[in-house]
C-alpha atoms as a PDB file:
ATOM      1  CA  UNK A   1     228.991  77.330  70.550  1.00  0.00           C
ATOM      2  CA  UNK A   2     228.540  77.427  67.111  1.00  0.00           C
ATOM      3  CA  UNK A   3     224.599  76.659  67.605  1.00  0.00           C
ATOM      4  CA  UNK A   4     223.862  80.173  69.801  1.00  0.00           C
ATOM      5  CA  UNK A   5     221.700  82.525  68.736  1.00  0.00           C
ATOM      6  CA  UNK A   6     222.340  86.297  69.010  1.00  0.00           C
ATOM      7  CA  UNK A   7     220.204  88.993  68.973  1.00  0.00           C
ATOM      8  CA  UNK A   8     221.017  91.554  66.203  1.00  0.00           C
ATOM      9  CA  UNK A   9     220.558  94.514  67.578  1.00  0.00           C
ATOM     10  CA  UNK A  10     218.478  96.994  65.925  1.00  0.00           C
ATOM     11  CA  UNK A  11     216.741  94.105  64.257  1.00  0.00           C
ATOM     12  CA  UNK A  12     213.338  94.119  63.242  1.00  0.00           C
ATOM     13  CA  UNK A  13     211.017  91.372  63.109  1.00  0.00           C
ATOM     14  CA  UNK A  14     209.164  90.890  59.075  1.00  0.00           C
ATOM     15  CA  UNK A  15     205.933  92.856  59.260  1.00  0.00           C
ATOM     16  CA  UNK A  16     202.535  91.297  58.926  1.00  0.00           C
ATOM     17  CA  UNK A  17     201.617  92.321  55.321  1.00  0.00           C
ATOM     18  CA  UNK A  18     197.502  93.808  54.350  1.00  0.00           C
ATOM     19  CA  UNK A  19     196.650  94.365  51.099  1.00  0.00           C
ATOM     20  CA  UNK A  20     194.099  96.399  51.221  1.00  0.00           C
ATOM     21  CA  UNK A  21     191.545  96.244  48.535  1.00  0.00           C
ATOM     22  CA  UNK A  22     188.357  97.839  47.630  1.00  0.00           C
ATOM     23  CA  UNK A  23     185.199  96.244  46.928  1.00  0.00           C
ATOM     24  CA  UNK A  24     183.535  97.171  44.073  1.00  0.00           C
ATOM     25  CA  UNK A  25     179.852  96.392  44.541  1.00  0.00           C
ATOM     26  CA  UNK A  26     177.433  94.979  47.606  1.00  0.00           C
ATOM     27  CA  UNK A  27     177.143  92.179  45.652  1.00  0.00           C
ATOM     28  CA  UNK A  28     181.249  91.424  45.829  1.00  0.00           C
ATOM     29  CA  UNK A  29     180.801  91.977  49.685  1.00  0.00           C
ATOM     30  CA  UNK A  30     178.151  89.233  50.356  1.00  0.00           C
ATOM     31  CA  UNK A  31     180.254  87.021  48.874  1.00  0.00           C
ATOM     32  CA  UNK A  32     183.093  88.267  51.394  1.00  0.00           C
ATOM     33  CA  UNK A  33     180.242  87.845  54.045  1.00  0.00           C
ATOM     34  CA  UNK A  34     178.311  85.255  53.383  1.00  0.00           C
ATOM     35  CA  UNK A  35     181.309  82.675  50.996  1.00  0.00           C
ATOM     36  CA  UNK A  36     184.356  83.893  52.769  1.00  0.00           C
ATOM     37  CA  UNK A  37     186.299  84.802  49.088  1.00  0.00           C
ATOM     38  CA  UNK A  38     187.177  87.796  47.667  1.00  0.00           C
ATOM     39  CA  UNK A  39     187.981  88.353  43.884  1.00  0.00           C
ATOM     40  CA  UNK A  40     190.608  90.287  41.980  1.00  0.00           C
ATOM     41  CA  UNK A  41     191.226  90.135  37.915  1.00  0.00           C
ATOM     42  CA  UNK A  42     194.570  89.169  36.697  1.00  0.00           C
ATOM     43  CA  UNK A  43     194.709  91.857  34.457  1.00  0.00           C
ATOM     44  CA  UNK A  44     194.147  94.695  36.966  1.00  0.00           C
ATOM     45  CA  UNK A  45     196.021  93.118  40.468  1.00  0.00           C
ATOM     46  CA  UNK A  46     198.651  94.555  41.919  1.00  0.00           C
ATOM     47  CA  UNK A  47     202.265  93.375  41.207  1.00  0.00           C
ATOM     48  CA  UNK A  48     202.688  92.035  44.630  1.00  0.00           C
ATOM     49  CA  UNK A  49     199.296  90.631  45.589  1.00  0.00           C
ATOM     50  CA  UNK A  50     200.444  88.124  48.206  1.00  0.00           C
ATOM     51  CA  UNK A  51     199.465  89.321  51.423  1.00  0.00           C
ATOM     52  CA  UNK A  52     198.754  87.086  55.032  1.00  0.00           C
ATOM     53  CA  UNK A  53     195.698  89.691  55.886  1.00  0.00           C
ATOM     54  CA  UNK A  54     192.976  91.556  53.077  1.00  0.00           C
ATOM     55  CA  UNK A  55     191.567  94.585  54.437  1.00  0.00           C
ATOM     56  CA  UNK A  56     188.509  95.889  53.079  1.00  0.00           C
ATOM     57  CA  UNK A  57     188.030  99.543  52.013  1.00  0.00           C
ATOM     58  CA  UNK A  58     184.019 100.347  50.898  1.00  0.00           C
ATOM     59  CA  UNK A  59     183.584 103.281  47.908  1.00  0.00           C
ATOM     60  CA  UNK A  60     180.682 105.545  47.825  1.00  0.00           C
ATOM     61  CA  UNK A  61     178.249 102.843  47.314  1.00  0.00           C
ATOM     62  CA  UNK A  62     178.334 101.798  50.424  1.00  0.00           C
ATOM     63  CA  UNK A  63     176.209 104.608  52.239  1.00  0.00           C
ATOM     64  CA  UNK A  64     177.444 104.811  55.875  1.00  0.00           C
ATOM     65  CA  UNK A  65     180.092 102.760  55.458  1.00  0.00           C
ATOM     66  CA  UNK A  66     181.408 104.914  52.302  1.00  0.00           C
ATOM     67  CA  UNK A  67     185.096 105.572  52.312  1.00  0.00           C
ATOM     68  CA  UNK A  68     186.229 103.408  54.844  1.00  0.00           C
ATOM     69  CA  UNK A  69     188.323 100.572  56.146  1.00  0.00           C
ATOM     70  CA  UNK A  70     186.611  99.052  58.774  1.00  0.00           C
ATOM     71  CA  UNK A  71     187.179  94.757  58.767  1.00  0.00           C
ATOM     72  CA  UNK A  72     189.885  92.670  57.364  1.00  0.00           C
ATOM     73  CA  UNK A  73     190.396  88.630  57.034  1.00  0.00           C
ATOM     74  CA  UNK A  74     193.085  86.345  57.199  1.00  0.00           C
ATOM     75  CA  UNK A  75     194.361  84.863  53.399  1.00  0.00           C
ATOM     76  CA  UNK A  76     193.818  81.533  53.311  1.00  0.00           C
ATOM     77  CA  UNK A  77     194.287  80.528  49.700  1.00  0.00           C
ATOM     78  CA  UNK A  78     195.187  81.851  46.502  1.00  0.00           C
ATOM     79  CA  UNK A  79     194.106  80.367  43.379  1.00  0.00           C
ATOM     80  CA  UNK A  80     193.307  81.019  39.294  1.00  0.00           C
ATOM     81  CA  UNK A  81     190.007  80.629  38.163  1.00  0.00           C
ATOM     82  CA  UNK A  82     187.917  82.083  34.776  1.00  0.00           C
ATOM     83  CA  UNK A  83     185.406  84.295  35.604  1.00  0.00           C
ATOM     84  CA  UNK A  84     182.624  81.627  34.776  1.00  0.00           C
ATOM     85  CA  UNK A  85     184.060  79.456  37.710  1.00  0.00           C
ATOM     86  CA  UNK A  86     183.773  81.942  39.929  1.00  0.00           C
ATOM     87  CA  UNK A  87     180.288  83.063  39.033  1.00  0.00           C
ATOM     88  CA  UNK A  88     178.386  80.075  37.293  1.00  0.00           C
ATOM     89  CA  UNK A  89     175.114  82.204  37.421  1.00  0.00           C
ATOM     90  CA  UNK A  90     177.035  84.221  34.521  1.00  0.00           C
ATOM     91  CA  UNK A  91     177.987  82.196  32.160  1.00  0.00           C
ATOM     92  CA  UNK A  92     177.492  84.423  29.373  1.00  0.00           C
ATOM     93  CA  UNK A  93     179.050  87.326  30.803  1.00  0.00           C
ATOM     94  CA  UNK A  94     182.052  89.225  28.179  1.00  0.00           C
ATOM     95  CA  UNK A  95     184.224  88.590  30.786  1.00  0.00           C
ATOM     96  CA  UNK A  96     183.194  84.974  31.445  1.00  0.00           C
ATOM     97  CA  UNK A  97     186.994  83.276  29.890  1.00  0.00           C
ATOM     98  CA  UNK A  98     188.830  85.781  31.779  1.00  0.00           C
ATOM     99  CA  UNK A  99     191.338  84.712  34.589  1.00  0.00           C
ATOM    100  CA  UNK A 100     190.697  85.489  38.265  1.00  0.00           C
ATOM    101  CA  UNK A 101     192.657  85.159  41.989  1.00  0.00           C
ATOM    102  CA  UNK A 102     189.863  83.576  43.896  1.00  0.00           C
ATOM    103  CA  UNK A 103     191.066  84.804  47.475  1.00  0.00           C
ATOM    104  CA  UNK A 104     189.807  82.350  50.369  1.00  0.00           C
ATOM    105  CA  UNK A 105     189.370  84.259  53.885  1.00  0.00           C
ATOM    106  CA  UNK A 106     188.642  83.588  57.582  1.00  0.00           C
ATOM    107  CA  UNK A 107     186.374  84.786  59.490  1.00  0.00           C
ATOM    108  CA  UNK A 108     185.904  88.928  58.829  1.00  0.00           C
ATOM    109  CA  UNK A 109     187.504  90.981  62.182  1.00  0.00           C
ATOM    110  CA  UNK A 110     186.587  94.231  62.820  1.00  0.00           C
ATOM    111  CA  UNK A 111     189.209  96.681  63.089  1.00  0.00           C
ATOM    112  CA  UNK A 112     189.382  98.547  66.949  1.00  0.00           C
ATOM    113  CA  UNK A 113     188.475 101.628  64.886  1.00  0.00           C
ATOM    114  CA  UNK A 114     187.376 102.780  61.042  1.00  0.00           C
ATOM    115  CA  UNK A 115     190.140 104.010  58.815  1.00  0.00           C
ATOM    116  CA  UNK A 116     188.493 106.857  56.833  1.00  0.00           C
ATOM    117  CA  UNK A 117     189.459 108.417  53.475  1.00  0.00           C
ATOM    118  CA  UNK A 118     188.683 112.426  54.515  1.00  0.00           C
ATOM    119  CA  UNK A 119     188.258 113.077  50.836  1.00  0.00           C
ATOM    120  CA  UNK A 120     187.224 110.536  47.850  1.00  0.00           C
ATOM    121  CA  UNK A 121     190.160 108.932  46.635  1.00  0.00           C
ATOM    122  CA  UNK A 122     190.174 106.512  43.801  1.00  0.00           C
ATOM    123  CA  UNK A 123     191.187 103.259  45.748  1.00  0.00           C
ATOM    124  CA  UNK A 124     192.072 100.204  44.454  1.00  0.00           C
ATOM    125  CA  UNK A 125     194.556  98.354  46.100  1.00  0.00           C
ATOM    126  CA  UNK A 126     197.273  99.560  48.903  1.00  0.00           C
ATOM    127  CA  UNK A 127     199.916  97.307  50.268  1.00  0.00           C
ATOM    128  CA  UNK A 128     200.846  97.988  54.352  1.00  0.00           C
ATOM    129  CA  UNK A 129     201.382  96.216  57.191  1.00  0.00           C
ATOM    130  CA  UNK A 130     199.128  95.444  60.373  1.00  0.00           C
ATOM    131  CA  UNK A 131     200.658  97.939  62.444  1.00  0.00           C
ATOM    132  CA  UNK A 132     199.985 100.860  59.963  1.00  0.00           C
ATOM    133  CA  UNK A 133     196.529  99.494  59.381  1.00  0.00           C
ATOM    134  CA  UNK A 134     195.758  98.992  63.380  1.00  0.00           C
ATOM    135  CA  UNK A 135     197.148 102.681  64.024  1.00  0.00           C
ATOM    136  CA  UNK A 136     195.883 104.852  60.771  1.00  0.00           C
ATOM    137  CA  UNK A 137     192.843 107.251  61.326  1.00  0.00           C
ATOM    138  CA  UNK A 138     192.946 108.363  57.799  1.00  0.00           C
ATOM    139  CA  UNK A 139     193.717 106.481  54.762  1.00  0.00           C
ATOM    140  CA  UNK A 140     196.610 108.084  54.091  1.00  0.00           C
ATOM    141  CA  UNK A 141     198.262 106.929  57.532  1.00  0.00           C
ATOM    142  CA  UNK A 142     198.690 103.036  55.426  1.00  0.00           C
ATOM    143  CA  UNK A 143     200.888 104.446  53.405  1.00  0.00           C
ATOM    144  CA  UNK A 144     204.615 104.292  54.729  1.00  0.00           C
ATOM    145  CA  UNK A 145     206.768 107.538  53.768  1.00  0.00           C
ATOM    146  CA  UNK A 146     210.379 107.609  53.941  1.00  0.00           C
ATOM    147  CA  UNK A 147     212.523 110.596  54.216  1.00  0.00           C
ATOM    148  CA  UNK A 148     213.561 111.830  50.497  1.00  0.00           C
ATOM    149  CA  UNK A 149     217.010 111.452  51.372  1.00  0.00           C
ATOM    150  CA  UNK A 150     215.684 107.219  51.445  1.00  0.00           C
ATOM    151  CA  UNK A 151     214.077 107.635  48.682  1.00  0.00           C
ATOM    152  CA  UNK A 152     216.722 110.016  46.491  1.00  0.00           C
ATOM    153  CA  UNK A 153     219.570 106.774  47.562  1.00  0.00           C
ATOM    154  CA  UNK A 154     216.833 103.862  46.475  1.00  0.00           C
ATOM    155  CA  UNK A 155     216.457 106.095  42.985  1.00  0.00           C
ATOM    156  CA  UNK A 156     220.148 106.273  42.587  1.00  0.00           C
ATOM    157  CA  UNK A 157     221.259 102.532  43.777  1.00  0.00           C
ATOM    158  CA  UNK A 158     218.134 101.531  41.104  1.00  0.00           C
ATOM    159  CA  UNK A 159     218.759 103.908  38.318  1.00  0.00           C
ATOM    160  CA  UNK A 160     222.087 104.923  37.866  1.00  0.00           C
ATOM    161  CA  UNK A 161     223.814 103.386  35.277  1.00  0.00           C
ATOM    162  CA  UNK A 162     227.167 101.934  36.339  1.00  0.00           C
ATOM    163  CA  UNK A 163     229.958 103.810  35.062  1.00  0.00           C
ATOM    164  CA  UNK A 164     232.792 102.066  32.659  1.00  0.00           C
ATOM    165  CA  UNK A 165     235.816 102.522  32.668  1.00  0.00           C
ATOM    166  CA  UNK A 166     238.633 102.582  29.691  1.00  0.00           C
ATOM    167  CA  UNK A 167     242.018 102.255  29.426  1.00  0.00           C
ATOM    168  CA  UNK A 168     243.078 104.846  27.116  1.00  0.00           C
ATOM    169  CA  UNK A 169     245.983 103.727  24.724  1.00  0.00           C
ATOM    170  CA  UNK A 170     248.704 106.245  25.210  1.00  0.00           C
END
């Protein structure tokens, strides 16, 4: 009896969380290619950078692929490494002391479709879920909006100082 489960209705499962991050150079994406890791600096990840999926979005550089989503890879491993760890070949590099996640991946999957930015956006990172990423045509689309009366609540239950209350001394 005490054992059961029961459904809860209305209940929705956790969602599979992306993080999808751009890659700065072609140099950064043969090492997604060809090493299977991908590299962020402490100082400029996102708050919440754990993620079970990295989906890759390519700037201008990247010539037909330029502004577009169009693989991701499953996170294997998170760790912190100095720069010079990560890249030996630059040991001298200003940077070299810094601290780095050192992202291992899977095997890159192409996504059924591109997601396209349909105007140059300054991309860095953008946290979503696999459904938004498998069903977005435009970058936008990853982004999940709730209804401002959602978001007016969230603002108020977060914000609003909690009133106190006196008893005056007659």
């Amino acid at each position: 009896m005490w054992d059961e489960v029961f459904p809860i209705e209305g209940h929705v499962e956790s969602a599979v969380t992306v993080l999808v991050a751009v890659v700065p150079s072609l140099a950064d994406w043969r090492r997604v290619q060809d090493e299977g890791w991908y590299r962020i600096p402490l100082r400029r990840a996102p708050q919440q950078i754990g993620a079970e999926y990295i989906a890759f979005y390519h700037p201008g550089c990247f010539g037909a692929w330029r502004w577009s989503i169009r693989t991701y890879a499953a996170v294997q491993e998170y760790r912190v490494v100095t720069r010079r760890e990560l890249l030996p070949d630059e040991p001298d590099h200003p940077r070299a002391l810094e601290l780095y996640y050192r992202i291992a991946l899977g095997p890159l999957q192409p996504l059924p479709h591109p997601v396209y930015s349909q105007r140059l956006r300054r991309v860095t990172f953008i946290r979503t879920d696999m459904e938004a990423l498998f069903g977005a045509s435009e970058i936008c689309d990853l982004w999940r909006h709730e209804d401002r009366r959602v978001r007016l609540w969230r603002g108020l239950q977060i914000s609003a100082p909690r009133a106190t209350y006196r008893a005056h001394a007659a």
